[in-house]
Protein backbone atom coordinates (compact mmCIF):
# COMPACT_ATOMS: atom_id res chain seq x y z
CA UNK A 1 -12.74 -9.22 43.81
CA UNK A 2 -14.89 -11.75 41.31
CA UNK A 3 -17.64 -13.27 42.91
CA UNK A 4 -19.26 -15.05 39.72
CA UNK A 5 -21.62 -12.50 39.58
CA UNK A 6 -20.57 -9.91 37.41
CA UNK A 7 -18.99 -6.98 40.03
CA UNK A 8 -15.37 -7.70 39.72
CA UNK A 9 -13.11 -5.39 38.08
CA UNK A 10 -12.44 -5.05 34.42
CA UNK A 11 -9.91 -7.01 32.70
CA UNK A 12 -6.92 -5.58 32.30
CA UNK A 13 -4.21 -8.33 31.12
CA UNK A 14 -3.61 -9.70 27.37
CA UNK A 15 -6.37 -10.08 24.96
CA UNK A 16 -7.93 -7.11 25.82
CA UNK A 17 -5.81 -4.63 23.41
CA UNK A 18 -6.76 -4.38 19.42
CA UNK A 19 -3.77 -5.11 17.99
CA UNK A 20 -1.49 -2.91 15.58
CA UNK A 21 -1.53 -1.41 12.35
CA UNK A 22 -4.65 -0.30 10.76
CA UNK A 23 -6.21 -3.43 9.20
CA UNK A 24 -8.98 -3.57 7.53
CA UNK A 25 -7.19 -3.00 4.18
CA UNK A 26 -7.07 0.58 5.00
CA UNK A 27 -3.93 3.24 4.39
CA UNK A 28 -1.39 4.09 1.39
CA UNK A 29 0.06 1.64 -1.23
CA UNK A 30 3.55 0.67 -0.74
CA UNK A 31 4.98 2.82 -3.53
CA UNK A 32 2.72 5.89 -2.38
CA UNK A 33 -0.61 7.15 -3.83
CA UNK A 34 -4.24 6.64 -2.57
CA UNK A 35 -3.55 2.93 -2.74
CA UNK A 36 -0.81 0.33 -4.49
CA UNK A 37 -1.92 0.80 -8.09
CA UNK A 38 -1.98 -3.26 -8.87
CA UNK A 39 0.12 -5.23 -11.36
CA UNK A 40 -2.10 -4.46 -14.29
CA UNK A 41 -1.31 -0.69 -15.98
CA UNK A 42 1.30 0.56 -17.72
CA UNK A 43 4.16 2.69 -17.10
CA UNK A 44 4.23 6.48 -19.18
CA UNK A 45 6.91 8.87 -19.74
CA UNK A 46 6.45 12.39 -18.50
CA UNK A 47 8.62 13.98 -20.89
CA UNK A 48 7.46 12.66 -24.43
CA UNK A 49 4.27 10.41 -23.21
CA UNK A 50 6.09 7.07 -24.29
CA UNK A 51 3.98 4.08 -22.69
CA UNK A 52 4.92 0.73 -22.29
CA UNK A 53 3.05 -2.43 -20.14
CA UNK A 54 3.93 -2.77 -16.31
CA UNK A 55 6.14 -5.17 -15.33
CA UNK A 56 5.07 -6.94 -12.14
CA UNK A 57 7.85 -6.50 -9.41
CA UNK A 58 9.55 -3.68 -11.53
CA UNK A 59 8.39 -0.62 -10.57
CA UNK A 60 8.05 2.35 -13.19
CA UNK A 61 10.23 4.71 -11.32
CA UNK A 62 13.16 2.06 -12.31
CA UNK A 63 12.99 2.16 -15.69
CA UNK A 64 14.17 4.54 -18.56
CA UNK A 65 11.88 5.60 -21.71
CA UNK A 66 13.18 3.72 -24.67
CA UNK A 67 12.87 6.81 -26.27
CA UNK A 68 14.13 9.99 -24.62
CA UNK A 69 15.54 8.12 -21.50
CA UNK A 70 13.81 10.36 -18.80
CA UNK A 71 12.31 8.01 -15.94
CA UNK A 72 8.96 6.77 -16.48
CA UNK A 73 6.10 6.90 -13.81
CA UNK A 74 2.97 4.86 -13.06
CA UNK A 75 0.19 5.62 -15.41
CA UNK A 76 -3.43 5.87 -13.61
């Protein structure tokens, strides 16, 4: 039992965990890779090398190269 002094028992109830997740800005980028690649960049086709600007909210895997019409992916 606490006596004031020190030499009760540990806590054990809420506030003592570390929360979830990983924090810290650590982990993958929502759309895979090391990390999120940003809204800057451009998007490139891997068939023909076509590249066109990013569009923020659009990602690359979405759109078709204006000139063969494979899918495009995120440049790097």
């Amino acid at each position: 039992m606490p006596r004031g002094d020190g030499t009760g028992p540990t806590g054990q109830g809420p506030g003592t965990g570390r929360g979830k997740g990983l924090g810290r800005g650590q982990g993958r980028g929502r759309m895979g890779g090391p990390f999120g690649a940003g809204p800057d960049g451009s998007c490139v086709c891997p068939n023909c090398g076509t590249t066109v600007p990013h569009n923020v909210g659009q990602p690359c895997n979405q759109l078709s190269c204006p000139k063969c019409g494979a899918k495009m992916t995120r440049a790097i």
